[in-house]
PDB file of N, CA and C in Angstrom:
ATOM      1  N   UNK A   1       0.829  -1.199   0.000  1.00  0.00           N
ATOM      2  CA  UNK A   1       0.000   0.000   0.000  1.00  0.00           C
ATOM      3  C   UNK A   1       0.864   1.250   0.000  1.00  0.00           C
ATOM      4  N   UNK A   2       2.247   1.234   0.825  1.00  0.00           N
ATOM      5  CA  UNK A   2       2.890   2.433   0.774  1.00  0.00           C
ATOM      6  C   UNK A   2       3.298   3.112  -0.468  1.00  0.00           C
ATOM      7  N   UNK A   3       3.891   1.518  -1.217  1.00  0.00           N
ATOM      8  CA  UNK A   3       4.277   2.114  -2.463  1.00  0.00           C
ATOM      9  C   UNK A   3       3.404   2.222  -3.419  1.00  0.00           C
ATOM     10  N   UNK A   4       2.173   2.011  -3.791  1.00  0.00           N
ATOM     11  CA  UNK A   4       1.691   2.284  -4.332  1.00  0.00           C
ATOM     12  C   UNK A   4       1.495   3.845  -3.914  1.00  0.00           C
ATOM     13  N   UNK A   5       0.904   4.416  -2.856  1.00  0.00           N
ATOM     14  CA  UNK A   5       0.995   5.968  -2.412  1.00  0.00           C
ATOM     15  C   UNK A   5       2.620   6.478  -3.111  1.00  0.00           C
ATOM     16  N   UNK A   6       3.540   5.977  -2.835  1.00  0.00           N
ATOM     17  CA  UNK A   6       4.650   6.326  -3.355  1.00  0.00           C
ATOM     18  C   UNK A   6       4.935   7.197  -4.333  1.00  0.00           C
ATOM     19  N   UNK A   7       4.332   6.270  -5.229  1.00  0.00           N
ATOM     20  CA  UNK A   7       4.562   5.875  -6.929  1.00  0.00           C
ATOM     21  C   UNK A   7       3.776   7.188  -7.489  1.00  0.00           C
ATOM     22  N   UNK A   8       2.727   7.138  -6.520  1.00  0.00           N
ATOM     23  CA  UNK A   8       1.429   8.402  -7.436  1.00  0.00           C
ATOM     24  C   UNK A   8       2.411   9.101  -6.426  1.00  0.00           C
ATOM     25  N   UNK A   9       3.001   9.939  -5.626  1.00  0.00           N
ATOM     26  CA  UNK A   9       3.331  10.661  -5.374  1.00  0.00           C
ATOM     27  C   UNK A   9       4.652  11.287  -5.982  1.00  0.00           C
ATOM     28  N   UNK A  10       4.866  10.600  -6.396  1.00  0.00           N
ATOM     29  CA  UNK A  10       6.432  10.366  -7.402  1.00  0.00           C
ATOM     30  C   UNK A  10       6.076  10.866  -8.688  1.00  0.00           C
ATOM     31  N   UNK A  11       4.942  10.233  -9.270  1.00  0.00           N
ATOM     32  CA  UNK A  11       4.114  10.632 -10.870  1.00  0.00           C
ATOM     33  C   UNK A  11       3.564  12.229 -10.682  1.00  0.00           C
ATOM     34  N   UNK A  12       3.239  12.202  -9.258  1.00  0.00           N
ATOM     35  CA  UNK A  12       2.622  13.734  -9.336  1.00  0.00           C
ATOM     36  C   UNK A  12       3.721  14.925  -9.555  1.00  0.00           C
ATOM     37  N   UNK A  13       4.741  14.695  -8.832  1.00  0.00           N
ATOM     38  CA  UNK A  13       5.472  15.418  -8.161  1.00  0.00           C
ATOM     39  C   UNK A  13       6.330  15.818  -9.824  1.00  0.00           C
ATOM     40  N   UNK A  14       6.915  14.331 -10.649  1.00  0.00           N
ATOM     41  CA  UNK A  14       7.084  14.255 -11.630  1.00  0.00           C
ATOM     42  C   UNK A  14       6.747  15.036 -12.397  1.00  0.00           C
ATOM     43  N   UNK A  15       5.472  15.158 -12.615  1.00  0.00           N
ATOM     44  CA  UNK A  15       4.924  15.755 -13.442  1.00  0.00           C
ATOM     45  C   UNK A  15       4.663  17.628 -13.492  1.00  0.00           C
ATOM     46  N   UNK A  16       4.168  17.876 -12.199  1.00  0.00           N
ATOM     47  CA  UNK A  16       4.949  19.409 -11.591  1.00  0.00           C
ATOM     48  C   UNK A  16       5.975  19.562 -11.527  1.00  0.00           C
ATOM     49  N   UNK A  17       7.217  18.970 -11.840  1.00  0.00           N
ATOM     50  CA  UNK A  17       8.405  19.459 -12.462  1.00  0.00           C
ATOM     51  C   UNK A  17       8.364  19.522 -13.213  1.00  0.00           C
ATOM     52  N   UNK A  18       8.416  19.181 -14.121  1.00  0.00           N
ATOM     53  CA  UNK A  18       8.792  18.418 -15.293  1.00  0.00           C
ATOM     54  C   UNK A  18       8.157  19.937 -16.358  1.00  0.00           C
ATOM     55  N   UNK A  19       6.622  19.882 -16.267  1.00  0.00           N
ATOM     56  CA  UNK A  19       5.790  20.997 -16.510  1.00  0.00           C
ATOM     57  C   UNK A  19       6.364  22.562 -16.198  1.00  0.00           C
ATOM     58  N   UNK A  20       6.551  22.862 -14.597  1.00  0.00           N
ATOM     59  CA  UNK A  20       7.537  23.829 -14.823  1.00  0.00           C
ATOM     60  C   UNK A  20       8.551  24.348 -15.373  1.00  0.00           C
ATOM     61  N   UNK A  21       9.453  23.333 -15.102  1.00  0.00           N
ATOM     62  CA  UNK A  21      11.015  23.533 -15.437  1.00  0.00           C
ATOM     63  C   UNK A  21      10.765  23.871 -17.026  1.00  0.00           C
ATOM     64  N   UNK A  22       9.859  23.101 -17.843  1.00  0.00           N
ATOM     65  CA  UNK A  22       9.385  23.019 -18.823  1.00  0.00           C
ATOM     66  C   UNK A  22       9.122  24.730 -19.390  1.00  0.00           C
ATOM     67  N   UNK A  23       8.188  25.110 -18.972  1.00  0.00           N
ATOM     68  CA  UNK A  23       7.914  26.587 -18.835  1.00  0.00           C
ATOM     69  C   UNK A  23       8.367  27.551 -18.989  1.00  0.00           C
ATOM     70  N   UNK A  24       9.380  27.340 -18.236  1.00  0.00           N
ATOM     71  CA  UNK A  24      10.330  28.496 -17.565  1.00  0.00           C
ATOM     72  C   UNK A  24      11.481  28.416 -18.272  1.00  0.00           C
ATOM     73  N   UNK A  25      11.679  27.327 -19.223  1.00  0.00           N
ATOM     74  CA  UNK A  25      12.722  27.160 -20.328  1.00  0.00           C
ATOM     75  C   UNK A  25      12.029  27.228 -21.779  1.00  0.00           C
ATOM     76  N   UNK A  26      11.120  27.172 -21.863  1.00  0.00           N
ATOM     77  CA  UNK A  26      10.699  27.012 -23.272  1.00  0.00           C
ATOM     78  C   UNK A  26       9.801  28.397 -23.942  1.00  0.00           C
ATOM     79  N   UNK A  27       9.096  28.903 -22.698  1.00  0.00           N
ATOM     80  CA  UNK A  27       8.284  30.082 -22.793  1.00  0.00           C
ATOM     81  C   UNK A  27       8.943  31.137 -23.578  1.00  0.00           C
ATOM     82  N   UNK A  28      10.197  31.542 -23.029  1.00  0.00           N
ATOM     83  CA  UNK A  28      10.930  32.840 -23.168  1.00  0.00           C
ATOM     84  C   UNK A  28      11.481  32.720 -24.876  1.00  0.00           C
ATOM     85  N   UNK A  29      11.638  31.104 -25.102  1.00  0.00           N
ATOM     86  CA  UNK A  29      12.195  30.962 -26.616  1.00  0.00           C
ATOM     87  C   UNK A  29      11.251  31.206 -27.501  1.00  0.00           C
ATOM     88  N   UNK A  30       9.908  30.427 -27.199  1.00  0.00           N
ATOM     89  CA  UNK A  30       9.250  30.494 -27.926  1.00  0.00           C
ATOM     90  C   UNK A  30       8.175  31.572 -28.227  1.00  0.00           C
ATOM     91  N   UNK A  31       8.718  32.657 -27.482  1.00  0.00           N
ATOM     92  CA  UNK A  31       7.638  33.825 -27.777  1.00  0.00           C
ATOM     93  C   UNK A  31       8.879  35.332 -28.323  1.00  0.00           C
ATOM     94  N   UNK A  32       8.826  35.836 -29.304  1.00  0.00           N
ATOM     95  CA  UNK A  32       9.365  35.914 -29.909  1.00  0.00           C
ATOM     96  C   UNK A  32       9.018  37.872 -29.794  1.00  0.00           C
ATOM     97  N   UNK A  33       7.982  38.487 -29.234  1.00  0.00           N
ATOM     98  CA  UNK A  33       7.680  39.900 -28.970  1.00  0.00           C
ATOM     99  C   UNK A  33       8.645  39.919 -27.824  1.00  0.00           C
ATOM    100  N   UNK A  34       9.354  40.990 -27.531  1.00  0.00           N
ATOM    101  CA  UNK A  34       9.760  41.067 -26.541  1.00  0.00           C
ATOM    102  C   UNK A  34       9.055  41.707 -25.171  1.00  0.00           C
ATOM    103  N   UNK A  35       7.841  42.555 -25.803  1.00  0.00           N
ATOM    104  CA  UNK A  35       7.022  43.116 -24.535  1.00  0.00           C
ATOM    105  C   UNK A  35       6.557  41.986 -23.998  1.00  0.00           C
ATOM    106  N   UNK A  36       5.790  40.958 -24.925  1.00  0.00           N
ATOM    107  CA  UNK A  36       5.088  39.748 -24.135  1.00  0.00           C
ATOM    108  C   UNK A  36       6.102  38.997 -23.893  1.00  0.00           C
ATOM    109  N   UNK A  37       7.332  38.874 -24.134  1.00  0.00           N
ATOM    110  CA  UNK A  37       8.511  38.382 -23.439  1.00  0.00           C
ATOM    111  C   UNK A  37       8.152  38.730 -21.707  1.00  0.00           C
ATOM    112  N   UNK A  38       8.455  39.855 -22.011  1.00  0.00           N
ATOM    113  CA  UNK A  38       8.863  40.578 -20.679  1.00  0.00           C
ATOM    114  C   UNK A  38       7.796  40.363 -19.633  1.00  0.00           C
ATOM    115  N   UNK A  39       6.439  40.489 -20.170  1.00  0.00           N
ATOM    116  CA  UNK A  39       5.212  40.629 -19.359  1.00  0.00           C
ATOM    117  C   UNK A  39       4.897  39.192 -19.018  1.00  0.00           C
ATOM    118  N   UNK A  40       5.254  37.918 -19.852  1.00  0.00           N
ATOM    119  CA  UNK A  40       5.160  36.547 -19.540  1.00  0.00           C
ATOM    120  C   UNK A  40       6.449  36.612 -18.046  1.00  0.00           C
ATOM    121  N   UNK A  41       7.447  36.747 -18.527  1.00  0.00           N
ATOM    122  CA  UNK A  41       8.039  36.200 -17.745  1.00  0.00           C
ATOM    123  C   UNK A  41       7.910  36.957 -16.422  1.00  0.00           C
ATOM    124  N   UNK A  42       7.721  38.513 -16.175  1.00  0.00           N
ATOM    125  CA  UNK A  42       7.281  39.177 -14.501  1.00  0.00           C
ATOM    126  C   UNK A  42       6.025  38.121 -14.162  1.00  0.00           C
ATOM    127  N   UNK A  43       5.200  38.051 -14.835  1.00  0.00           N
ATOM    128  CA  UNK A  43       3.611  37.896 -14.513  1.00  0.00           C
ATOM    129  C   UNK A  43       3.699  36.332 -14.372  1.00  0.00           C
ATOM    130  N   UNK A  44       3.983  35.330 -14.984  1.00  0.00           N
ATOM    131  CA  UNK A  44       3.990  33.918 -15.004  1.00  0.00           C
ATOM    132  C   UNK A  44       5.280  33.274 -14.827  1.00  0.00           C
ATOM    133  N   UNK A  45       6.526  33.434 -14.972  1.00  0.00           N
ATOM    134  CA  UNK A  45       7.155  32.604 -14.930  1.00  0.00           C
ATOM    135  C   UNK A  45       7.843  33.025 -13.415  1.00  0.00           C
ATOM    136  N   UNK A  46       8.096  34.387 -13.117  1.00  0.00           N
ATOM    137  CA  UNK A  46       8.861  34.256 -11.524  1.00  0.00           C
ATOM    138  C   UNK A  46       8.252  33.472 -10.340  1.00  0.00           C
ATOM    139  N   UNK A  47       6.371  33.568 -10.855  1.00  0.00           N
ATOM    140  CA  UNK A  47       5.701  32.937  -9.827  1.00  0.00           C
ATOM    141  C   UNK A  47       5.990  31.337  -9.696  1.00  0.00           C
ATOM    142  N   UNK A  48       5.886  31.194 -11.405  1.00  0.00           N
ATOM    143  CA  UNK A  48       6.106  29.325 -11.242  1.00  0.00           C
ATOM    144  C   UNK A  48       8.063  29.074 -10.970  1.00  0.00           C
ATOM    145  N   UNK A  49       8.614  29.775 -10.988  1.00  0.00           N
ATOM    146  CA  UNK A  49      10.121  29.602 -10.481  1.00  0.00           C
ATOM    147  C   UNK A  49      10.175  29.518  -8.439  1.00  0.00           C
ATOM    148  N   UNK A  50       9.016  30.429  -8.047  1.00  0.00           N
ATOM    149  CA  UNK A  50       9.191  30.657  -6.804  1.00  0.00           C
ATOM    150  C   UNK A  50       8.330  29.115  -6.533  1.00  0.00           C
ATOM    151  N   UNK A  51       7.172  28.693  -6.922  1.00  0.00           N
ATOM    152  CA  UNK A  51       6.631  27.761  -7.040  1.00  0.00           C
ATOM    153  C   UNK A  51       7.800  26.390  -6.875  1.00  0.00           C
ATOM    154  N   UNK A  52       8.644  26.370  -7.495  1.00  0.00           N
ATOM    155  CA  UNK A  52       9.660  24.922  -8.025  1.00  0.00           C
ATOM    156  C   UNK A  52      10.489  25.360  -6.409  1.00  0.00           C
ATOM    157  N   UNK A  53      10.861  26.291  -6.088  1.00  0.00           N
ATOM    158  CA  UNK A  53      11.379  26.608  -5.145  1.00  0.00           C
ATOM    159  C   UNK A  53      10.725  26.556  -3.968  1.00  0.00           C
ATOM    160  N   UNK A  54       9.915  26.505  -3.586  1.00  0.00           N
ATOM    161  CA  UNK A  54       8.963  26.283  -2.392  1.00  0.00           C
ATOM    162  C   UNK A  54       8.684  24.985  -2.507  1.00  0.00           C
ATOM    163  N   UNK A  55       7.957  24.389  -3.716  1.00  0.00           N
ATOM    164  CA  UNK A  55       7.251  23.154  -3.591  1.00  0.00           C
ATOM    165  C   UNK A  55       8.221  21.878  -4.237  1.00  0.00           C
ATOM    166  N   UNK A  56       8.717  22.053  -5.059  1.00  0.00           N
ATOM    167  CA  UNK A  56       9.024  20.951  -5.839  1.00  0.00           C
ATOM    168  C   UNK A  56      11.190  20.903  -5.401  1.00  0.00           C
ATOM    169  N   UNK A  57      11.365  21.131  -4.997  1.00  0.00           N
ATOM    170  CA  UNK A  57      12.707  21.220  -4.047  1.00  0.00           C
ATOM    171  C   UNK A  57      12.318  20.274  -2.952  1.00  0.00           C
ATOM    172  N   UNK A  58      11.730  21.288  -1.942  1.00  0.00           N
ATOM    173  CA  UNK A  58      11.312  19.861  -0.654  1.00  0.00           C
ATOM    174  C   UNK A  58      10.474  18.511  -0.712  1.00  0.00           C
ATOM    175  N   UNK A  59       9.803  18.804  -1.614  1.00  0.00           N
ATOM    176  CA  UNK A  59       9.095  17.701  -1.725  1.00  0.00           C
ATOM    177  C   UNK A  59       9.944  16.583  -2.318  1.00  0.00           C
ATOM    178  N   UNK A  60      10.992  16.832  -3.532  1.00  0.00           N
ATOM    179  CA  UNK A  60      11.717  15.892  -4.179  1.00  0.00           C
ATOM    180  C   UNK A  60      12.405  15.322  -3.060  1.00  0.00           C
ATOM    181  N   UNK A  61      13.120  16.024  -2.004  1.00  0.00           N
ATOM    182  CA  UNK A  61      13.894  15.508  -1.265  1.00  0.00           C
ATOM    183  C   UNK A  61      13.131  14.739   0.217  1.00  0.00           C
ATOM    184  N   UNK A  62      11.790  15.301   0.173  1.00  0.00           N
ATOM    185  CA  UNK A  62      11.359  13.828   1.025  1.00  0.00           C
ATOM    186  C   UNK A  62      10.571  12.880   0.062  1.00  0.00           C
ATOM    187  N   UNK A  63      10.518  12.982  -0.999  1.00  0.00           N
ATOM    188  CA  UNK A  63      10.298  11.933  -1.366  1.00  0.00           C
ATOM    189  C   UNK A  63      10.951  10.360  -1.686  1.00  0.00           C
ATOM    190  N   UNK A  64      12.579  11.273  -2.520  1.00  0.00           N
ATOM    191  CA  UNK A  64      13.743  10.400  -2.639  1.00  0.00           C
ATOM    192  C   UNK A  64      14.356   9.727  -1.162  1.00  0.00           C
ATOM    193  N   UNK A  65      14.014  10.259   0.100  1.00  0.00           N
ATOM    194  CA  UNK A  65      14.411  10.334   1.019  1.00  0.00           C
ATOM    195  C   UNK A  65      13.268   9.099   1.737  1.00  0.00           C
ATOM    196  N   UNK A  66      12.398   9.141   1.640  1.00  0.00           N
ATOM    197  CA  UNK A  66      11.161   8.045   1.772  1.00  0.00           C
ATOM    198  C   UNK A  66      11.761   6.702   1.027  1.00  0.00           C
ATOM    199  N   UNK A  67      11.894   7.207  -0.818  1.00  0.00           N
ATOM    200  CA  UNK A  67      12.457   5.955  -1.364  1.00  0.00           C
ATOM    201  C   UNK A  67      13.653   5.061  -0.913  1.00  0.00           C
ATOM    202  N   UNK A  68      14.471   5.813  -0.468  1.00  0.00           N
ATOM    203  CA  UNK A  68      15.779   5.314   0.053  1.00  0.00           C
ATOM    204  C   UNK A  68      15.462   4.737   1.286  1.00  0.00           C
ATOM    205  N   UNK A  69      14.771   4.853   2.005  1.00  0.00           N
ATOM    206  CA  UNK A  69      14.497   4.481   3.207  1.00  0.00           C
ATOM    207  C   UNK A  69      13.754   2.974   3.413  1.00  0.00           C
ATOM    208  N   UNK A  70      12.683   2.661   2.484  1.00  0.00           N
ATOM    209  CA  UNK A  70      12.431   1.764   2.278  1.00  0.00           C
ATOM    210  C   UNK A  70      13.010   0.421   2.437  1.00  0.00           C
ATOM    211  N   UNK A  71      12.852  -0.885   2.452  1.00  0.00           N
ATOM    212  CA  UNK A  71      13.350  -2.056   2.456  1.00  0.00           C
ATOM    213  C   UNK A  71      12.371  -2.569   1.350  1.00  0.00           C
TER     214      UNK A  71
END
């Protein structure tokens, strides 16, 4: 039962990275105005950077930290 909780917690967590980091690298290339450059990245991307930094930092490390722990 744990690992199954695990696993979806692992897929979730996965996936809110993955999506961010995503974002916050691909956004700025692929938009090509520089005002909506500018206005994407104040307005949407510092929030989802502070986001990866609050949430997806600690969480990776109790999660990997759960996995390792395991038998």
């Amino acid at each position: 039962m744990l690992m199954s909780s695990l696993t979806r917690d692992i897929a979730v967590w996965f996936s809110i990275s993955a999506f961010m980091i995503g974002a916050c690298t691909y956004l700025p290339l692929w938009i090509k105005n520089d005002v909506l450059r500018s206005i994407v990245m104040r307005w949407a991307l510092v929030p989802v950077s502070i986001v990866i930094i609050a949430y997806v930092y600690p969480v990776g490390i109790e999660l990997f930290s759960r996995l390792a722990l395991q038998h």
